[in-house]
ModelCIF file with pLDDT and N, C-alpha, C, O atoms, coordinates in Angstrom:
data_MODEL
#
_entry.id   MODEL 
#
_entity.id                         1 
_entity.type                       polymer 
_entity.pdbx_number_of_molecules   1 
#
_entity_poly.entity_id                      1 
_entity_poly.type                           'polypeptide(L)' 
_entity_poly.nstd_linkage                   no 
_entity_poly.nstd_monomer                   no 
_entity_poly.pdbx_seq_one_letter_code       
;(UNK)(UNK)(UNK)(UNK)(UNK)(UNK)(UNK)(UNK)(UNK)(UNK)(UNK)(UNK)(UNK)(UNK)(UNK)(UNK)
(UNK)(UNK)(UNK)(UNK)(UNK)(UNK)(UNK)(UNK)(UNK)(UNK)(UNK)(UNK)(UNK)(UNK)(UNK)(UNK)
(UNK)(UNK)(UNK)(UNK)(UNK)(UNK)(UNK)(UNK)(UNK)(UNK)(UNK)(UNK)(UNK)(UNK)(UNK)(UNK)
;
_entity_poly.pdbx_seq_one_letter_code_can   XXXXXXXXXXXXXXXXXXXXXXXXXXXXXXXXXXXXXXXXXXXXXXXX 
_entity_poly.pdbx_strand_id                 A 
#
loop_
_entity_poly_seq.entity_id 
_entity_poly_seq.num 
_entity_poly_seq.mon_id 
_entity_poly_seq.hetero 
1 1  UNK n 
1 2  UNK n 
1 3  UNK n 
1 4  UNK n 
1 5  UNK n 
1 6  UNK n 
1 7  UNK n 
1 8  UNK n 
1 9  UNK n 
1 10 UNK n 
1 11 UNK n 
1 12 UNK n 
1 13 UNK n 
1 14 UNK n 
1 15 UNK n 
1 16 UNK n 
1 17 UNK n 
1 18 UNK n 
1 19 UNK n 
1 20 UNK n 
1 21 UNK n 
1 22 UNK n 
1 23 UNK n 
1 24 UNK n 
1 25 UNK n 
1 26 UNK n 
1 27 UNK n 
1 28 UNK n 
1 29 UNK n 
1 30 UNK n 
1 31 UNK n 
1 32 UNK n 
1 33 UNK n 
1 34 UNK n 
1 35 UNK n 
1 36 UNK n 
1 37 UNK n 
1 38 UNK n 
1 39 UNK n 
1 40 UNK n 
1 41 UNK n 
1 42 UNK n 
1 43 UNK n 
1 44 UNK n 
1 45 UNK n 
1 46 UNK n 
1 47 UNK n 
1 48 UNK n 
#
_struct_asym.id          A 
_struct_asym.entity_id   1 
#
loop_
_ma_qa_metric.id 
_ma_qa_metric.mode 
_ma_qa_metric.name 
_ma_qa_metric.software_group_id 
_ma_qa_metric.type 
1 global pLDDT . pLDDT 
2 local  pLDDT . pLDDT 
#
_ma_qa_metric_global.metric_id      1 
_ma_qa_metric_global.metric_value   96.85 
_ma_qa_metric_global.model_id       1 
_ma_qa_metric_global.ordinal_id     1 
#
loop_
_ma_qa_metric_local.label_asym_id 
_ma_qa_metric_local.label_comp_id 
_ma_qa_metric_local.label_seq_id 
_ma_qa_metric_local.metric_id 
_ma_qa_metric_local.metric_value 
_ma_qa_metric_local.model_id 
_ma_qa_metric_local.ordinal_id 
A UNK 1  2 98.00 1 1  
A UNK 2  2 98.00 1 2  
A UNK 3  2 97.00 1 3  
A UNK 4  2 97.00 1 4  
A UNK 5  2 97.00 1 5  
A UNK 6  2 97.00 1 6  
A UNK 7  2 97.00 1 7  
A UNK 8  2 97.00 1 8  
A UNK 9  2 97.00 1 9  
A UNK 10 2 95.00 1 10 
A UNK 11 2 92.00 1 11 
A UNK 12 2 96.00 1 12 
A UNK 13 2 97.00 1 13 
A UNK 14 2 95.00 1 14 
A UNK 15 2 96.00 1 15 
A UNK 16 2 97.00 1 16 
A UNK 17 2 97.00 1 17 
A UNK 18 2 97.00 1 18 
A UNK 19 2 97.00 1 19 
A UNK 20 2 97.00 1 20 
A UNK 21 2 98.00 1 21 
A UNK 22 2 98.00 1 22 
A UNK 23 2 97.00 1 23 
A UNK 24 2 97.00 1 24 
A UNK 25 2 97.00 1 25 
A UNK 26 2 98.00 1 26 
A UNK 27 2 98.00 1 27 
A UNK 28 2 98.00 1 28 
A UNK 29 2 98.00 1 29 
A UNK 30 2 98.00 1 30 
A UNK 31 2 97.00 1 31 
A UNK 32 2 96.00 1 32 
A UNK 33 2 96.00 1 33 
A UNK 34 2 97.00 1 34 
A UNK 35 2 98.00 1 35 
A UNK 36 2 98.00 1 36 
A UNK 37 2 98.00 1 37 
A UNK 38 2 98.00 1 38 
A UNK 39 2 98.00 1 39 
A UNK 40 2 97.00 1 40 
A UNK 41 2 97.00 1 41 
A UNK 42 2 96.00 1 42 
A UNK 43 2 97.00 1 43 
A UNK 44 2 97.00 1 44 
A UNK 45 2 97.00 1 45 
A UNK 46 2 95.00 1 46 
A UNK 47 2 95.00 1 47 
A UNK 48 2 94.00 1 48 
#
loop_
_atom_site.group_PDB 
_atom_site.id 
_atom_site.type_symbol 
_atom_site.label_atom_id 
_atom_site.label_alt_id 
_atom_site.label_comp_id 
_atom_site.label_asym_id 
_atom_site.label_entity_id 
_atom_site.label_seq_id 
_atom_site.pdbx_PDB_ins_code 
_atom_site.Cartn_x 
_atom_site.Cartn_y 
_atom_site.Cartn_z 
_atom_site.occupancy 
_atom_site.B_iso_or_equiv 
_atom_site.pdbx_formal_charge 
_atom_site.auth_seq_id 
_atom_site.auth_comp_id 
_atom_site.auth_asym_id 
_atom_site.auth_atom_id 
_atom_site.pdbx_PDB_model_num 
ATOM 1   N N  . UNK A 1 1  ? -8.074  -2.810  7.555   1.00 98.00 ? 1  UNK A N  1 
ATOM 2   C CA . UNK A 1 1  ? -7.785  -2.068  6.338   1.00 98.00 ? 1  UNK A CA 1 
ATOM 3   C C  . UNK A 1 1  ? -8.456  -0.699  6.430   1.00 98.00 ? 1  UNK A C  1 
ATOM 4   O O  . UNK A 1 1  ? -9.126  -0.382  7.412   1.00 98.00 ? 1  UNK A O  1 
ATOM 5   N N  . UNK A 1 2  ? -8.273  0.043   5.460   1.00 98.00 ? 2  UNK A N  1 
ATOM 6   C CA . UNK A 1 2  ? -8.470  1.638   5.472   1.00 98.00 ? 2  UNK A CA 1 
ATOM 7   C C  . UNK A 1 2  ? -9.541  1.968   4.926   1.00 98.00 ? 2  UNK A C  1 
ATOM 8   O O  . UNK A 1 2  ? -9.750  2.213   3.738   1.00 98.00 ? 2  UNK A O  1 
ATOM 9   N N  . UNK A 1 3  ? -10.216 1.977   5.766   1.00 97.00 ? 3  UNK A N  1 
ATOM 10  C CA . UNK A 1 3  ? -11.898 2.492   5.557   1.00 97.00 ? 3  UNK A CA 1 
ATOM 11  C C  . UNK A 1 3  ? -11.927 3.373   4.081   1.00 97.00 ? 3  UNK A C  1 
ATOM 12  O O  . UNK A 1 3  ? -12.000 3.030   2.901   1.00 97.00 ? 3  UNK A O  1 
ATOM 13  N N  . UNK A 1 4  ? -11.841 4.535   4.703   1.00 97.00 ? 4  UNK A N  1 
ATOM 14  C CA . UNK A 1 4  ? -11.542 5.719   3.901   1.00 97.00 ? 4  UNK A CA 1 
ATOM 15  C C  . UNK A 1 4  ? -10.823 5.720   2.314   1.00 97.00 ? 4  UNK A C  1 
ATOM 16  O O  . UNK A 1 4  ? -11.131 6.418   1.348   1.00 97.00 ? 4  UNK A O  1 
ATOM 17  N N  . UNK A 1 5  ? -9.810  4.722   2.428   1.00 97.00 ? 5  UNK A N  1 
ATOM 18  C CA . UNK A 1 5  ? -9.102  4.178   0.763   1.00 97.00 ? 5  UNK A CA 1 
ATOM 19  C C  . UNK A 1 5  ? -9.993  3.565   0.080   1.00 97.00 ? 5  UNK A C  1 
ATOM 20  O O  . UNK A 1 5  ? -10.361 3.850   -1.059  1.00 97.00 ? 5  UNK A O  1 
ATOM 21  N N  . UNK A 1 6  ? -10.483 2.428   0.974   1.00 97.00 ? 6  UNK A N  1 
ATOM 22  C CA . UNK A 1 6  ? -11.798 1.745   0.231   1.00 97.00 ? 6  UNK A CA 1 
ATOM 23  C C  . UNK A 1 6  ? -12.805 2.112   -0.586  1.00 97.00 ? 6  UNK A C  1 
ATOM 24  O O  . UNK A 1 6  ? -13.048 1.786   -1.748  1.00 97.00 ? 6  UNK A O  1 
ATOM 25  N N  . UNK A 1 7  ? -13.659 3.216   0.566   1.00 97.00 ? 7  UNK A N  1 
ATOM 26  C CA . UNK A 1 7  ? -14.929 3.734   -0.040  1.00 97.00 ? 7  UNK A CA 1 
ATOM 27  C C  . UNK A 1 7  ? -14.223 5.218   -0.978  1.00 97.00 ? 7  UNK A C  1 
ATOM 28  O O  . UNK A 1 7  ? -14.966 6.097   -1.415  1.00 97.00 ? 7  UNK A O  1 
ATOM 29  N N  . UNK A 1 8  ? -13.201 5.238   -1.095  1.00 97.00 ? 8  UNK A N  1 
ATOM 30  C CA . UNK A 1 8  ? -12.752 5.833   -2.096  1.00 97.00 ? 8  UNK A CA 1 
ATOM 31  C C  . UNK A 1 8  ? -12.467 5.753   -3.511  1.00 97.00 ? 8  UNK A C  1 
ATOM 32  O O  . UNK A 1 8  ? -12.645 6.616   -4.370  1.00 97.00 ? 8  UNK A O  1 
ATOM 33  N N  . UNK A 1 9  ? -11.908 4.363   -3.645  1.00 97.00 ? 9  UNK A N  1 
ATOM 34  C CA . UNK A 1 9  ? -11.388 3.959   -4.672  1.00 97.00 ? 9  UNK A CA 1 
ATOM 35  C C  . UNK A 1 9  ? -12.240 2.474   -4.928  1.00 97.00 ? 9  UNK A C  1 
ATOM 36  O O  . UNK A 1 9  ? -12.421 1.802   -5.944  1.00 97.00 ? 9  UNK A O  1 
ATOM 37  N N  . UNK A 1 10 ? -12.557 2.350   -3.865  1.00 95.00 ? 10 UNK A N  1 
ATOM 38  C CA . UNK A 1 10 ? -12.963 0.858   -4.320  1.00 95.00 ? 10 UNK A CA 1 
ATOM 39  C C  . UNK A 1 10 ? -12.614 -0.005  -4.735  1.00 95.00 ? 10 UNK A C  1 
ATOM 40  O O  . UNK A 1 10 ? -11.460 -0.214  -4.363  1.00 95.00 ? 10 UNK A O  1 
ATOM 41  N N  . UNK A 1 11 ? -13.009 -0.786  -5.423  1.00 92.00 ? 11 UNK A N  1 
ATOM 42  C CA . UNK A 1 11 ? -11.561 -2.235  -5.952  1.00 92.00 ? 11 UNK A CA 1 
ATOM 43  C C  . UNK A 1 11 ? -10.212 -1.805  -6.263  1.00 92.00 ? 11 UNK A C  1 
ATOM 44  O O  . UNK A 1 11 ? -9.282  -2.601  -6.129  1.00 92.00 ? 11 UNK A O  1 
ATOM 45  N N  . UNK A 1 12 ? -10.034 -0.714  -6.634  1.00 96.00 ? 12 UNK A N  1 
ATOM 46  C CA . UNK A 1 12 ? -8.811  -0.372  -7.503  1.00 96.00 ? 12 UNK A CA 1 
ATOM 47  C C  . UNK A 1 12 ? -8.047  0.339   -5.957  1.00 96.00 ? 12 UNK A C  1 
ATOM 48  O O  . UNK A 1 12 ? -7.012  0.990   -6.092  1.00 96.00 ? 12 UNK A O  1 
ATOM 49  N N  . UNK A 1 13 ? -8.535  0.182   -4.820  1.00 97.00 ? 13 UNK A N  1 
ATOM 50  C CA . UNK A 1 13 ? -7.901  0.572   -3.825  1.00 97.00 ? 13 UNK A CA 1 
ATOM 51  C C  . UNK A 1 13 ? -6.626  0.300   -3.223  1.00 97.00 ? 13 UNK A C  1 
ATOM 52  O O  . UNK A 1 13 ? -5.902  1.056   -2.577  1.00 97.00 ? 13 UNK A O  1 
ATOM 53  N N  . UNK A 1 14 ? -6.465  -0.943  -3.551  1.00 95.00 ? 14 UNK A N  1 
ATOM 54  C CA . UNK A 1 14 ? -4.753  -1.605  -3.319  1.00 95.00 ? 14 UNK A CA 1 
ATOM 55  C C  . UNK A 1 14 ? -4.214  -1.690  -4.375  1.00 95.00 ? 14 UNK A C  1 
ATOM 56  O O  . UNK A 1 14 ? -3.519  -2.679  -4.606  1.00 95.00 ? 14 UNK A O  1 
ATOM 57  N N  . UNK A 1 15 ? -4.368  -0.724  -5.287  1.00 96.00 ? 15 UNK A N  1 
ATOM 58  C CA . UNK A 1 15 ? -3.350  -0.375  -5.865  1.00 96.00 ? 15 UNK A CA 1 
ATOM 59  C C  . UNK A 1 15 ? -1.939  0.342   -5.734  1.00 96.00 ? 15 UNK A C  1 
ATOM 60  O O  . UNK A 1 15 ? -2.201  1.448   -5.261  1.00 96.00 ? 15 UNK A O  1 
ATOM 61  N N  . UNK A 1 16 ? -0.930  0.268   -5.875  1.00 97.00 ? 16 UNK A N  1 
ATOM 62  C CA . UNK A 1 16 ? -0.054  1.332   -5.583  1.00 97.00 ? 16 UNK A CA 1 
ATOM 63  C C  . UNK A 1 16 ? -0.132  2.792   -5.816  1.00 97.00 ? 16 UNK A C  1 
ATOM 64  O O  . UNK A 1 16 ? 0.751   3.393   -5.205  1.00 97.00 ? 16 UNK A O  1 
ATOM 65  N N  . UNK A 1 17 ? -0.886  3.514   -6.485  1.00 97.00 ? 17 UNK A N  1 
ATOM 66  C CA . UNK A 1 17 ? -1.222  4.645   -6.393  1.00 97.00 ? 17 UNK A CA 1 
ATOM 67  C C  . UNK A 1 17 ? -2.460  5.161   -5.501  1.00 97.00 ? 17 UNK A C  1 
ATOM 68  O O  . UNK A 1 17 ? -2.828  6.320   -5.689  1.00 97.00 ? 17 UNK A O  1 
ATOM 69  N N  . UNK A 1 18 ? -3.242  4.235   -4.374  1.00 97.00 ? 18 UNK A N  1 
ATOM 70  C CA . UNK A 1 18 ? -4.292  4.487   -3.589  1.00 97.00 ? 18 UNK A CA 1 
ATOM 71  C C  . UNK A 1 18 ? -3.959  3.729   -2.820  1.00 97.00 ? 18 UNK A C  1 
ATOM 72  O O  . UNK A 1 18 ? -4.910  3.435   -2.095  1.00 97.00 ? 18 UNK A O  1 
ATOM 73  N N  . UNK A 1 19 ? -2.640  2.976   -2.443  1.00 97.00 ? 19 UNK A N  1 
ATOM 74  C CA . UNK A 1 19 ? -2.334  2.184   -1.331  1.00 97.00 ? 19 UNK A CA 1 
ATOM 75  C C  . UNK A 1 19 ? -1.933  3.058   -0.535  1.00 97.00 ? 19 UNK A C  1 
ATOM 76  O O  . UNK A 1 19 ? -1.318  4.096   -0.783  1.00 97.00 ? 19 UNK A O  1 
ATOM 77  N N  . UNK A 1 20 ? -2.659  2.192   1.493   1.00 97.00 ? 20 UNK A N  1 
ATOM 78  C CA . UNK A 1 20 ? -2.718  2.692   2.429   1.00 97.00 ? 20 UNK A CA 1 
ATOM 79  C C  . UNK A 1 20 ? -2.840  1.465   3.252   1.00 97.00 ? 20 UNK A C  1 
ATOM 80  O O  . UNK A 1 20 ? -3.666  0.553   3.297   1.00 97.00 ? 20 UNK A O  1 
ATOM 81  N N  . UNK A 1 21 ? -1.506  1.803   4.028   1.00 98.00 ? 21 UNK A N  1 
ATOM 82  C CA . UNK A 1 21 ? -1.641  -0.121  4.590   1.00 98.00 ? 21 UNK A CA 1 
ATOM 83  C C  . UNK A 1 21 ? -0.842  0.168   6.239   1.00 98.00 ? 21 UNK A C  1 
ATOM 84  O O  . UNK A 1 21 ? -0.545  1.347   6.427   1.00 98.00 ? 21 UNK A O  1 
ATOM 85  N N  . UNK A 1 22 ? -0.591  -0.548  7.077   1.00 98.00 ? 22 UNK A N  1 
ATOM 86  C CA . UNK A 1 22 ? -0.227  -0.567  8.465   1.00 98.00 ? 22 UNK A CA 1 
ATOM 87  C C  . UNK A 1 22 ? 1.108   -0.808  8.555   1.00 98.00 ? 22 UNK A C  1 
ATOM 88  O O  . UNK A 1 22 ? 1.920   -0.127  9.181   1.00 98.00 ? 22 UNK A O  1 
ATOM 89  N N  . UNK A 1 23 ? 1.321   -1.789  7.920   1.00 97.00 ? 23 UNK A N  1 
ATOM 90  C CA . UNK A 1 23 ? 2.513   -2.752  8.155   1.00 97.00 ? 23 UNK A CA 1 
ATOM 91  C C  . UNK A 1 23 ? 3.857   -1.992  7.724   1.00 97.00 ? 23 UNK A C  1 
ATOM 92  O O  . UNK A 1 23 ? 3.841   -0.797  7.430   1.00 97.00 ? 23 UNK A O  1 
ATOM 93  N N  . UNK A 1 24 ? 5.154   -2.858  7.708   1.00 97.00 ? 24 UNK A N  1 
ATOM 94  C CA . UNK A 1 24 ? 6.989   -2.288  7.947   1.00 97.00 ? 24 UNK A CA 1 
ATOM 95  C C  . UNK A 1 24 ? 6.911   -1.773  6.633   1.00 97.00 ? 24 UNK A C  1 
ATOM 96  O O  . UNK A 1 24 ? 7.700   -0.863  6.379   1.00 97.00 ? 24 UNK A O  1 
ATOM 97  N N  . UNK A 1 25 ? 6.040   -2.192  5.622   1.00 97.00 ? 25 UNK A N  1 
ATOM 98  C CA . UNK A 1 25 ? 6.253   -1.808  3.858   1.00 97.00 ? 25 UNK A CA 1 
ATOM 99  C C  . UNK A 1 25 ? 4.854   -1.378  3.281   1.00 97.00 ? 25 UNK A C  1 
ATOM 100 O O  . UNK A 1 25 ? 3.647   -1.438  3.513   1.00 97.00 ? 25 UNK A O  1 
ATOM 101 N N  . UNK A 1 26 ? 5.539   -1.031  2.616   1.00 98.00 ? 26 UNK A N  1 
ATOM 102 C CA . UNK A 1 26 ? 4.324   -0.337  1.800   1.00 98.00 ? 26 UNK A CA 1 
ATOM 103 C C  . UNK A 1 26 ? 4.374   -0.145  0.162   1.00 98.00 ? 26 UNK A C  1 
ATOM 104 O O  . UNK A 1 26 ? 5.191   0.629   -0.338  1.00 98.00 ? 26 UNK A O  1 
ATOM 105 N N  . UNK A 1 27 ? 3.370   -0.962  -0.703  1.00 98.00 ? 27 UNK A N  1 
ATOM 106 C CA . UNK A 1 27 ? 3.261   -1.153  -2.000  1.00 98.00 ? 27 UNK A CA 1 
ATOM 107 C C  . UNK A 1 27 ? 3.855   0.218   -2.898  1.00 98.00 ? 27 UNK A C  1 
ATOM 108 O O  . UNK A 1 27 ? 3.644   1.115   -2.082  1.00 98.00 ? 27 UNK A O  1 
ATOM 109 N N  . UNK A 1 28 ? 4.196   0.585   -3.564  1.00 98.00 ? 28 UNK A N  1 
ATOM 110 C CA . UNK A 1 28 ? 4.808   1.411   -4.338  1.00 98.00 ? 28 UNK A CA 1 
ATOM 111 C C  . UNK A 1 28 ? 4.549   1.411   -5.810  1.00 98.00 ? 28 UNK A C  1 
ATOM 112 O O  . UNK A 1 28 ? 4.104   2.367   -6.445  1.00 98.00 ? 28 UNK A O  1 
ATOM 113 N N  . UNK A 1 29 ? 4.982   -0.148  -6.443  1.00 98.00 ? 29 UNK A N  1 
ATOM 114 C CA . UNK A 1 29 ? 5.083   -0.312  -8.063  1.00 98.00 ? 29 UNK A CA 1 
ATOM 115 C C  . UNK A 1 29 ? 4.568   -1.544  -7.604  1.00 98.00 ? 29 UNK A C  1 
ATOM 116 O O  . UNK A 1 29 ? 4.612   -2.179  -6.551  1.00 98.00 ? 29 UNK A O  1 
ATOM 117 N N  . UNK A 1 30 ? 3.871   -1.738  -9.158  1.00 98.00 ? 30 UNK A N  1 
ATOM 118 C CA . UNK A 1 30 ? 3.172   -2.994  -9.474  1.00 98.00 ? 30 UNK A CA 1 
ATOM 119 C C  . UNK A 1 30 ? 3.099   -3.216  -11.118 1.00 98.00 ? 30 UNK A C  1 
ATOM 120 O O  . UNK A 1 30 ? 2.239   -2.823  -11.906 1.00 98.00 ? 30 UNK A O  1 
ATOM 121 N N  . UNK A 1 31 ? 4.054   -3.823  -11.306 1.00 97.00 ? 31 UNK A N  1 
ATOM 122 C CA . UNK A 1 31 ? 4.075   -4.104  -12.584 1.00 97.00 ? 31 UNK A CA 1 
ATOM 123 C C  . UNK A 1 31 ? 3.733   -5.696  -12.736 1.00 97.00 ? 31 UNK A C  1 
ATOM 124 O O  . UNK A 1 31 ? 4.348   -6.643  -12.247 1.00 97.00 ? 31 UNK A O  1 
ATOM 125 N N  . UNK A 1 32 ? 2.249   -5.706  -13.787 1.00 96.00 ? 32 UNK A N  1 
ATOM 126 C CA . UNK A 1 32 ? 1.647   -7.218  -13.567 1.00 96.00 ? 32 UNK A CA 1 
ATOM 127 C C  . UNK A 1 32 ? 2.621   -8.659  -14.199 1.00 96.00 ? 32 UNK A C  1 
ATOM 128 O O  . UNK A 1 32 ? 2.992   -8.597  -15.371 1.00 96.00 ? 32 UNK A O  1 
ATOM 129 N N  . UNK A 1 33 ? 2.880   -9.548  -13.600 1.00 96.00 ? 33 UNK A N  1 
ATOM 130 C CA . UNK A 1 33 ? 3.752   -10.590 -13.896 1.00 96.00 ? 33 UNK A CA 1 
ATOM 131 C C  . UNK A 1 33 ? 5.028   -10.402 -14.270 1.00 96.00 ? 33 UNK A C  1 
ATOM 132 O O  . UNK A 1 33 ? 5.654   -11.059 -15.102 1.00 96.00 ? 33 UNK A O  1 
ATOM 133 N N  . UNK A 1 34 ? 5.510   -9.205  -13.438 1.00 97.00 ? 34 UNK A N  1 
ATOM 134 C CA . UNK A 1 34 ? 6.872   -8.957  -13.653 1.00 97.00 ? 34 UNK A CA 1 
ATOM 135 C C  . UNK A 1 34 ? 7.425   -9.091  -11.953 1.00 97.00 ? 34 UNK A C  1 
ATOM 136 O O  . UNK A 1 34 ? 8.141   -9.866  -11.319 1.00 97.00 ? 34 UNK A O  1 
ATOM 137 N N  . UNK A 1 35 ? 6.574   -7.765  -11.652 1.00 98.00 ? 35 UNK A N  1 
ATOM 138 C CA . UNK A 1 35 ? 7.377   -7.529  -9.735  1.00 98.00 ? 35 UNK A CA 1 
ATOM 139 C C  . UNK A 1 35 ? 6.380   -6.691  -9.327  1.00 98.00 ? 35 UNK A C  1 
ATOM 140 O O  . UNK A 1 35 ? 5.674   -5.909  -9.963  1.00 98.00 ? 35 UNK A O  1 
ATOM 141 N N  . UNK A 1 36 ? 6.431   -6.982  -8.134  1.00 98.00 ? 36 UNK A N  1 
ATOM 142 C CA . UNK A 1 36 ? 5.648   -5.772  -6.686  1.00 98.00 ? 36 UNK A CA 1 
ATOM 143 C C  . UNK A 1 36 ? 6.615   -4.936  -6.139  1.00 98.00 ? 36 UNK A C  1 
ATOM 144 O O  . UNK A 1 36 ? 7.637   -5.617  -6.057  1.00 98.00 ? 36 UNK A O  1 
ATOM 145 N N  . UNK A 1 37 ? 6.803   -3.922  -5.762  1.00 98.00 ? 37 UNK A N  1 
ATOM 146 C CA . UNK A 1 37 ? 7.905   -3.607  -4.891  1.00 98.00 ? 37 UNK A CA 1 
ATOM 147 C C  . UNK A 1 37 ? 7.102   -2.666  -4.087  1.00 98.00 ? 37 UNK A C  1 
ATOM 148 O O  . UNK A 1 37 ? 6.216   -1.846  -4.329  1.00 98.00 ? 37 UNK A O  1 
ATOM 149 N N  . UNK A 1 38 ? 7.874   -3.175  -2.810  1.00 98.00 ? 38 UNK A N  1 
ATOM 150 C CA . UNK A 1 38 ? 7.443   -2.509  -1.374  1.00 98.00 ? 38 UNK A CA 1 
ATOM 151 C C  . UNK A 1 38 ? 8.456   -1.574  -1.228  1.00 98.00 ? 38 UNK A C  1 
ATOM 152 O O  . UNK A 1 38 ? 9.578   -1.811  -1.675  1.00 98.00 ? 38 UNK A O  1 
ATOM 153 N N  . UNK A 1 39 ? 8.124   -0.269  -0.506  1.00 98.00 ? 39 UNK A N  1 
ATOM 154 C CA . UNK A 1 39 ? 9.348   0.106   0.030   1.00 98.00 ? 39 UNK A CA 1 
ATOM 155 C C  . UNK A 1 39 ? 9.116   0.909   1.533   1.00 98.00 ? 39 UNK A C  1 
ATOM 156 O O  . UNK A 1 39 ? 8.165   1.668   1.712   1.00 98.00 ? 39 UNK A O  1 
ATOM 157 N N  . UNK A 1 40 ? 10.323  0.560   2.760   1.00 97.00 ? 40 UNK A N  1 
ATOM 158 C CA . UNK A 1 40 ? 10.060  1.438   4.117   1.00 97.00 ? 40 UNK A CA 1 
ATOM 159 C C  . UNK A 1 40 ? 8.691   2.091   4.139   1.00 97.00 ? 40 UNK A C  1 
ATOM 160 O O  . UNK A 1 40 ? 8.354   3.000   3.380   1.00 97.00 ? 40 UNK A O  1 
ATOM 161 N N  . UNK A 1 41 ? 7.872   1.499   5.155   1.00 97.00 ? 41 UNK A N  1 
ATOM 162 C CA . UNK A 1 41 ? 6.523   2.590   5.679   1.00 97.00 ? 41 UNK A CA 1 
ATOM 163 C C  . UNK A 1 41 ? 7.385   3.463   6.651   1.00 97.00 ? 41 UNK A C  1 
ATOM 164 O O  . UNK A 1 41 ? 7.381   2.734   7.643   1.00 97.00 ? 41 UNK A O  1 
ATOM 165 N N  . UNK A 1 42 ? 8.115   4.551   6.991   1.00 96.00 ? 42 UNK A N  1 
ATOM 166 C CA . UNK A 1 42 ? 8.437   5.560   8.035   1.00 96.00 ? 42 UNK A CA 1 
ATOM 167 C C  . UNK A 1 42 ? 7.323   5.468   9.059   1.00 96.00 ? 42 UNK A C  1 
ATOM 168 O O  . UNK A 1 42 ? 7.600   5.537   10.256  1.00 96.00 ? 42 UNK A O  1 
ATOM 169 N N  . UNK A 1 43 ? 6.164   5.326   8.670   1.00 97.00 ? 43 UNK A N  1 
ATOM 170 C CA . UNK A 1 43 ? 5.011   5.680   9.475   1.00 97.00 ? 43 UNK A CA 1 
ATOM 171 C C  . UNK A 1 43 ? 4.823   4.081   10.400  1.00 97.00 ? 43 UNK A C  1 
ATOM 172 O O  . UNK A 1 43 ? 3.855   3.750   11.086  1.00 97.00 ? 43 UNK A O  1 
ATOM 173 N N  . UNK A 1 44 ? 5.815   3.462   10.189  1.00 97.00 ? 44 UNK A N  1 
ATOM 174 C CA . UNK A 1 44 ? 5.322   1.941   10.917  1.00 97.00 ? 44 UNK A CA 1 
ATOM 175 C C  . UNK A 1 44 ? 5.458   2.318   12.324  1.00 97.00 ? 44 UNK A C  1 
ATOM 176 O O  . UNK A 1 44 ? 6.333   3.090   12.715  1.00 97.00 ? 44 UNK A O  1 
ATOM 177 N N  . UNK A 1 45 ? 4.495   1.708   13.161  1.00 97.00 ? 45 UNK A N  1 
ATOM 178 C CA . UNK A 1 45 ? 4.421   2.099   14.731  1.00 97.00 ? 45 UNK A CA 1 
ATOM 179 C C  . UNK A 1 45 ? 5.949   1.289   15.022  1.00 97.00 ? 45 UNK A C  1 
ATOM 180 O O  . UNK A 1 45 ? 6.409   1.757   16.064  1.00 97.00 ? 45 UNK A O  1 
ATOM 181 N N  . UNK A 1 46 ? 6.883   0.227   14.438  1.00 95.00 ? 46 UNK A N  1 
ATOM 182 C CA . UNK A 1 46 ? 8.223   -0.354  15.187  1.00 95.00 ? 46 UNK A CA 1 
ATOM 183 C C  . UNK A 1 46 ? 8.951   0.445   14.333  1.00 95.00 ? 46 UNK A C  1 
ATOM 184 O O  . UNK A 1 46 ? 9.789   0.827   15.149  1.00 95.00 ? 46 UNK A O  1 
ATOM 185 N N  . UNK A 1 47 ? 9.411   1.250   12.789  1.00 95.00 ? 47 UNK A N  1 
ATOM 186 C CA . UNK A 1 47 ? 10.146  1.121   12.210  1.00 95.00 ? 47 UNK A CA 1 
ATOM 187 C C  . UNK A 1 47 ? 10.951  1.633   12.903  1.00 95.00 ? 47 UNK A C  1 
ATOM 188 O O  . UNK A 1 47 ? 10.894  2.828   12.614  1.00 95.00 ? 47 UNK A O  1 
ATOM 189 N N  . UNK A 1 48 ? 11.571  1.509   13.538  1.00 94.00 ? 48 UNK A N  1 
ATOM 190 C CA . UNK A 1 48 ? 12.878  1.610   14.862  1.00 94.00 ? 48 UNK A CA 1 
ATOM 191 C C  . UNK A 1 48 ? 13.837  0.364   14.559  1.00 94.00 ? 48 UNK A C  1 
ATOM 192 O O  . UNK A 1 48 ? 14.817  0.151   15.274  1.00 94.00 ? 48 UNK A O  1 
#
């Protein structure tokens, strides 16, 4: 995980407005007990 997001934000770091993640998707919206939505990371090392 992302050093730098962490000691930034701290708990509130995986949030969708301070999310910073590796993987094919990437957090966007988070609306609680409704939906998550991911959408395309461009930056994924496969998204090919």
């Amino acid at each position: 995980i992302d050093k730098t997001a962490v000691e930034r934000f701290g708990d509130k770091w995986a949030r969708p407005e301070h999310f910073v993640c590796s993987g094919a998707y990437k957090v966007t919206d988070w609306v609680v007990n409704e939906k998550i939505v991911a959408e395309r990371n461009k930056r994924y090392w496969n998204d090919k």
